[in-house]
Protein backbone atom coordinates (compact mmCIF):
# COMPACT_ATOMS: atom_id res chain seq x y z
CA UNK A 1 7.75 8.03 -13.00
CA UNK A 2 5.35 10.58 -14.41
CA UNK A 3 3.03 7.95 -15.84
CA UNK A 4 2.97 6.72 -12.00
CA UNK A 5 2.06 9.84 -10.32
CA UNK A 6 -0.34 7.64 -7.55
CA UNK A 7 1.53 4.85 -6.67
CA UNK A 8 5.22 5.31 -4.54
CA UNK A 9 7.14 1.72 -5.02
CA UNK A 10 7.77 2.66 -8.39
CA UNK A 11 10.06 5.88 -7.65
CA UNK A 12 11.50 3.61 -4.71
CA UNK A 13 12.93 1.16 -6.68
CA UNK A 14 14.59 3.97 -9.17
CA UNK A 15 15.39 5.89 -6.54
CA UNK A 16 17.53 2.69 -5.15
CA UNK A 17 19.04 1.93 -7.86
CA UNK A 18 20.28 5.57 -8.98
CA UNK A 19 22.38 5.53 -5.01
CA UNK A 20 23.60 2.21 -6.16
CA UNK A 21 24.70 3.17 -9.93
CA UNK A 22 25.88 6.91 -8.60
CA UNK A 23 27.93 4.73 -5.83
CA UNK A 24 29.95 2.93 -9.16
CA UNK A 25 30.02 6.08 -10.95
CA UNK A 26 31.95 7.83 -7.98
CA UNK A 27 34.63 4.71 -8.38
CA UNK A 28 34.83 5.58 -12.40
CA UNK A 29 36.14 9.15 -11.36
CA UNK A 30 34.56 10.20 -14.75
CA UNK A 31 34.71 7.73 -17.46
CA UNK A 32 33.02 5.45 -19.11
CA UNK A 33 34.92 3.03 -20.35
CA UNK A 34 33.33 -0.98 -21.11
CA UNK A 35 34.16 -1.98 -18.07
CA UNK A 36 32.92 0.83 -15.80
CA UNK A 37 29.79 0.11 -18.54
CA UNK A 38 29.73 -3.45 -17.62
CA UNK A 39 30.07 -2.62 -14.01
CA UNK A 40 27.44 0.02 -14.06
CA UNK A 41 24.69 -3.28 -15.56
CA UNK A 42 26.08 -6.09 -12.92
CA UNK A 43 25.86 -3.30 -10.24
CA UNK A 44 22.13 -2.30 -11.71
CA UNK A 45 21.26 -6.38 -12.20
CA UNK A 46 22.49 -7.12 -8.16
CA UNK A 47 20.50 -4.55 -6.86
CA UNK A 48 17.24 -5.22 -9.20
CA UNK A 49 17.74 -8.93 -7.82
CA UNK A 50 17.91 -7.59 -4.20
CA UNK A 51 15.12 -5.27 -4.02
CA UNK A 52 12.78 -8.67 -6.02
CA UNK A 53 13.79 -10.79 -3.41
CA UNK A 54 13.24 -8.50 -0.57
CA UNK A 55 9.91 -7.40 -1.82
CA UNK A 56 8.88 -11.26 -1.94
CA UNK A 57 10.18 -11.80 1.91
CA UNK A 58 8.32 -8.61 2.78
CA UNK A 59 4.55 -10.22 0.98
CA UNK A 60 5.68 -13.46 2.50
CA UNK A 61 5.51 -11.64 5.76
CA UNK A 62 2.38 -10.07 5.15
CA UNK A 63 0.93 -13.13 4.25
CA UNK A 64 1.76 -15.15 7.44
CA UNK A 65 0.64 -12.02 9.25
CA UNK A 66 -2.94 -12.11 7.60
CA UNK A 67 -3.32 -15.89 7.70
CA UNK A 68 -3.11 -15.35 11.48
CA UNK A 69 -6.28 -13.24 11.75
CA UNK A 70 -8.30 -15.24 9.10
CA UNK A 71 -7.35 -18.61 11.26
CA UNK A 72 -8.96 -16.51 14.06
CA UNK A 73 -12.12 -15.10 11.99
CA UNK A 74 -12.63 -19.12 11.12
CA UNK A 75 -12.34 -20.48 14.61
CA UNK A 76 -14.99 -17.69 15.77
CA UNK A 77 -17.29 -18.17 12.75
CA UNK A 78 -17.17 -22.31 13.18
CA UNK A 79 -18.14 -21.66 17.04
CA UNK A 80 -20.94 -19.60 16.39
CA UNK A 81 -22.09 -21.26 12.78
CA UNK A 82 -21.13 -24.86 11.30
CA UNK A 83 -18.13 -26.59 11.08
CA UNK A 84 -18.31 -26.43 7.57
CA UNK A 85 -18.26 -22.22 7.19
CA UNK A 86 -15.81 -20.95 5.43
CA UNK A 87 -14.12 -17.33 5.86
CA UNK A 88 -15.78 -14.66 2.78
CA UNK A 89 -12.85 -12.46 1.66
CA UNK A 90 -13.45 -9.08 -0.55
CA UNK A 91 -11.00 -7.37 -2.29
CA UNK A 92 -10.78 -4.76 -5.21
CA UNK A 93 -8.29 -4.30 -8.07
CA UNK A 94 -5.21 -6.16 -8.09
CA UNK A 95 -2.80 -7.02 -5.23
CA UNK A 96 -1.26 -10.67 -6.14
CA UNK A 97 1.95 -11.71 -7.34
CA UNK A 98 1.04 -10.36 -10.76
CA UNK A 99 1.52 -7.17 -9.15
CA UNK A 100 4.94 -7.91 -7.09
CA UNK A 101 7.82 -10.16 -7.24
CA UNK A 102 6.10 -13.27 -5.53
CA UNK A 103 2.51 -13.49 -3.16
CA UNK A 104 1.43 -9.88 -3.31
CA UNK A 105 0.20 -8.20 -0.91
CA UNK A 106 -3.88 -7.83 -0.32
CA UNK A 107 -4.02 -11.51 -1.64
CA UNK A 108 -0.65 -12.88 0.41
CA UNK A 109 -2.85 -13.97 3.69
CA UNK A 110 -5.22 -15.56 1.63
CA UNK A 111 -3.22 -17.62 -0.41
CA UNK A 112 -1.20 -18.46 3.56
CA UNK A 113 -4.34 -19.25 4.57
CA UNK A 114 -5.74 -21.64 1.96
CA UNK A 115 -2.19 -23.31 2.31
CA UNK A 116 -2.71 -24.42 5.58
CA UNK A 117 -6.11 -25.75 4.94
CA UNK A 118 -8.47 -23.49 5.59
CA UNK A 119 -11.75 -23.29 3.68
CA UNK A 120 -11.93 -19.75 2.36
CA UNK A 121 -14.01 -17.36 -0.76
CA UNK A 122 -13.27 -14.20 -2.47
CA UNK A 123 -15.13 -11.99 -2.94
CA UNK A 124 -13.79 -10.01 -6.31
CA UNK A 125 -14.53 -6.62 -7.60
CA UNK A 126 -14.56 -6.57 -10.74
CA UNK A 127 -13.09 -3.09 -10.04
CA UNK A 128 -14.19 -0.96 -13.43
CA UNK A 129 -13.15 1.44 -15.60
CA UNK A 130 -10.17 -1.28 -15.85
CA UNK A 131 -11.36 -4.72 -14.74
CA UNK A 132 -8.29 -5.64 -12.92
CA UNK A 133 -10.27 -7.64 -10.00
CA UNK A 134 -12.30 -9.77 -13.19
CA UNK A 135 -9.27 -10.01 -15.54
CA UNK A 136 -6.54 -10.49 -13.05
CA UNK A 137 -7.61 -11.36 -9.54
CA UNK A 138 -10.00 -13.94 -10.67
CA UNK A 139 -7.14 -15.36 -12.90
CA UNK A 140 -4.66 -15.81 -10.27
CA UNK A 141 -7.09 -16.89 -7.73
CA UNK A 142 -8.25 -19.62 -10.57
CA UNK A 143 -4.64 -20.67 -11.35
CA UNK A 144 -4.01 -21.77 -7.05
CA UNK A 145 -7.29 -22.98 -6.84
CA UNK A 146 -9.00 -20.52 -4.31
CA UNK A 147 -12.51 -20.49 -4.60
CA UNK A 148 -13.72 -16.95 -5.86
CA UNK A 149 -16.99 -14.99 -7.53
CA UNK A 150 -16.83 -11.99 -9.23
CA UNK A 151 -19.00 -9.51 -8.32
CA UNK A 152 -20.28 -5.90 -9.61
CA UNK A 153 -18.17 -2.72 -7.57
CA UNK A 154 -21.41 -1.61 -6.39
CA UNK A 155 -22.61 -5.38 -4.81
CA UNK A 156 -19.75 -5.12 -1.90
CA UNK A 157 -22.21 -2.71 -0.01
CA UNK A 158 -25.43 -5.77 0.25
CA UNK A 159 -22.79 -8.50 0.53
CA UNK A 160 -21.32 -6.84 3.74
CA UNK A 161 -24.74 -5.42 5.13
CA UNK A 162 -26.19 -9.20 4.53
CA UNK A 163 -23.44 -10.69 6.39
CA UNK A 164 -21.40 -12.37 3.95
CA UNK A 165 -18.25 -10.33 4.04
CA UNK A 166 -15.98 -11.67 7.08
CA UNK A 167 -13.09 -9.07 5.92
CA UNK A 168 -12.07 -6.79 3.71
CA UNK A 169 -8.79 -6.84 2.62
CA UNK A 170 -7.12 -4.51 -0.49
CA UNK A 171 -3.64 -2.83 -1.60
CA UNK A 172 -1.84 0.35 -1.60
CA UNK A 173 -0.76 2.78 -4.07
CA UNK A 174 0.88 5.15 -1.60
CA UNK A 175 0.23 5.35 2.84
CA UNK A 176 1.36 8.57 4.11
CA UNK A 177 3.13 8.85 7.02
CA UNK A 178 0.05 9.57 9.22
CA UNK A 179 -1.57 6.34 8.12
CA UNK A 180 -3.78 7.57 4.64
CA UNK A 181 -3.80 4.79 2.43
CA UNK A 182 -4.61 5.61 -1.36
CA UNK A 183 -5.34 2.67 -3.26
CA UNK A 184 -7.92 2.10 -6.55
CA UNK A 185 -10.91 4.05 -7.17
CA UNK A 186 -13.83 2.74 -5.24
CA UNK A 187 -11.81 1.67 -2.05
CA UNK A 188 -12.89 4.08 -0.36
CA UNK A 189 -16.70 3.58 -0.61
CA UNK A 190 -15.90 -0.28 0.33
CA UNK A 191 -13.72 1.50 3.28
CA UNK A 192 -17.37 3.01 4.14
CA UNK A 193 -19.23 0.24 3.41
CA UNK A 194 -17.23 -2.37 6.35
CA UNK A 195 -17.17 0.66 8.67
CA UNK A 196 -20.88 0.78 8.90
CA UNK A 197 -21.08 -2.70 8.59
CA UNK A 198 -18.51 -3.62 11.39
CA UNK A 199 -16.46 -5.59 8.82
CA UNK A 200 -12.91 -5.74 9.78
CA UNK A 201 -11.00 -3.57 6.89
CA UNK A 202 -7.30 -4.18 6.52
CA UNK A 203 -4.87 -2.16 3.72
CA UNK A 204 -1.90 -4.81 3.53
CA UNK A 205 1.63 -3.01 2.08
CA UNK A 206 5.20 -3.56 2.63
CA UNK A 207 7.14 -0.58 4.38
CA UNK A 208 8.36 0.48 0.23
CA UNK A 209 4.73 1.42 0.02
CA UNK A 210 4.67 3.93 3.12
CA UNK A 211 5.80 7.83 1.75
CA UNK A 212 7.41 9.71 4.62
CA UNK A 213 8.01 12.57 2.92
CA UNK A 214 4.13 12.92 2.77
CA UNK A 215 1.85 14.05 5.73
CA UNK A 216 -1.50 12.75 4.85
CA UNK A 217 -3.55 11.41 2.10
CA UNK A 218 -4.86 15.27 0.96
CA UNK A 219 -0.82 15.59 -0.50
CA UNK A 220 -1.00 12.19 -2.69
CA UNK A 221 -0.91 13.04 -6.53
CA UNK A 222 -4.27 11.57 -7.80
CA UNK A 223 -3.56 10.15 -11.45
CA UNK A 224 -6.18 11.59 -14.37
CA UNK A 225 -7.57 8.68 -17.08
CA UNK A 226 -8.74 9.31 -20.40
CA UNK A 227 -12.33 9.21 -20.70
CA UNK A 228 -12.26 6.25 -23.03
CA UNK A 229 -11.66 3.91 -20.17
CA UNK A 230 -14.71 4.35 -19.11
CA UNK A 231 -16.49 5.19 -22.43
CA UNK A 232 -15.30 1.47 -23.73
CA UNK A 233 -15.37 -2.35 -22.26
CA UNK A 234 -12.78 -4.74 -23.77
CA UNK A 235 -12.64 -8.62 -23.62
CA UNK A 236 -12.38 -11.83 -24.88
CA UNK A 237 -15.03 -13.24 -27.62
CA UNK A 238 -16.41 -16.20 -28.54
CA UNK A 239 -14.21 -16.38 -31.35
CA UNK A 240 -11.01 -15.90 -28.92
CA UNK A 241 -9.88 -12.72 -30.39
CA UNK A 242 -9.90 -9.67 -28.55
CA UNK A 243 -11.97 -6.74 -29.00
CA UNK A 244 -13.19 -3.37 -27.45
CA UNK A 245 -17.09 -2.07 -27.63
CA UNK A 246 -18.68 1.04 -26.55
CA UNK A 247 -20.57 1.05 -24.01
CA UNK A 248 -22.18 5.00 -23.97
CA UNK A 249 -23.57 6.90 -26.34
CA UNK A 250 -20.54 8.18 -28.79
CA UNK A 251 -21.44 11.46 -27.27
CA UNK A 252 -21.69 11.14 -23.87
CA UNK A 253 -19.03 12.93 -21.48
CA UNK A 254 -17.49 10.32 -19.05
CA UNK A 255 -14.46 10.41 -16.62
């Protein structure tokens, strides 16, 4: 958990299944024989197979949820524009089913959406030091056939202020239970960016993601990087190996 400090679904999930194995370890009255062993892993195995196949209900949910409004941002924009228009999505870092059991969450509505038919872009981060939006979100995006571009973090701000963002739509780390949303670095200028811009800004989650023990957003532990993430690129090269280069002079300070 401590190399999770930010993000809350992660001590969920252990926290569920310590009740559950604590619940077969009250039955053992103390030993630890195979069998209470072998109960103790079917136990651990049911629950691990629960908690997947609620969190994949829960992003399935989210997903029909979302589709809902982007069915209504593409009914207003064909009305106004051509029947052809299609509804601009932007997103940052990661929030498909690479990250979850199945859907995802900032990415569910769109891939509900471009189920039923409608004509819809991403707009992706590329979301630096780590690249998840390039590496990731463009990859899963690719693989279901979404239409996509990868932009630069700092292009969101012109995209939305030039009209071509219809929503904004990202993940969660940790909400607290007045309604602070943590999330990747550099949602929160994007956050700034659609207010000013009248861009509609929606933080999809399920309810694991929501922290009630927390009041707002000031109490969420913010997790510290090594410099070298930023320092350093890695990627793919011609040659199909691949390789990390650095990007800043070998003495420059970064973080």
């Amino acid at each position: 958990l401590l190399t999770r400090p930010t993000a809350v679904n992660l001590r969920v999930g252990v926290e569920k299944l310590q009740d559950v194995l604590n619940g077969e370890l009250s039955k053992a009255e103390g030993t630890f024989s195979a069998d209470v062993m072998e109960a103790l892993e079917v136990a651990a195995r049911r629950e691990a197979a629960r908690i997947t196949d609620e969190d994949a209900e829960f992003c399935q949910r989210i997903g029909e949820a979302g589709a809902e409004i982007l069915q209504e941002i593409y009914q207003r924009k064909k009305t106004r524009q051509s029947p052809s228009s299609c509804v601009n999505v932007l997103t940052h870092c990661n929030a498909g089913w690479l990250a979850f059991a199945d859907w995802g969450s900032a990415l569910s509505p769109v891939y509900a959406a471009f189920n039923q038919g409608l004509p819809i872009h991403v707009w992706v981060d590329e979301t630096r030091p780590r690249n998840q939006g390039a590496s990731l979100t463009a990859w899963e995006l690719a693989k279901h056939g979404v239409k996509h571009s990868v932009i630069a973090d700092n292009a969101g701000g012109h995209l939305m202020r030039t009209g071509m963002v219809d929503m904004v739509i990202t993940g969660a780390d940790r909400v607290t239970r007045n309604g602070d949303a943590c999330n990747k670095i550099g949602t929160y200028l994007k956050a700034l960016a659609a207010k000013d811009n009248d861009v509609p800004f929606y933080v999809a989650l399920p309810s694991s993601t929501i922290d009630w023990r927390m009041t707002d957003g000031a109490e969420i532990p913010i997790e510290q990087r090594g410099d070298e993430e930023v320092k350093y690129a890695e990627g793919l090269c011609e040659d199909g190996k691949r390789r990390k280069v650095l990007l800043t002079p070998a003495t420059s300070g970064a973080g």
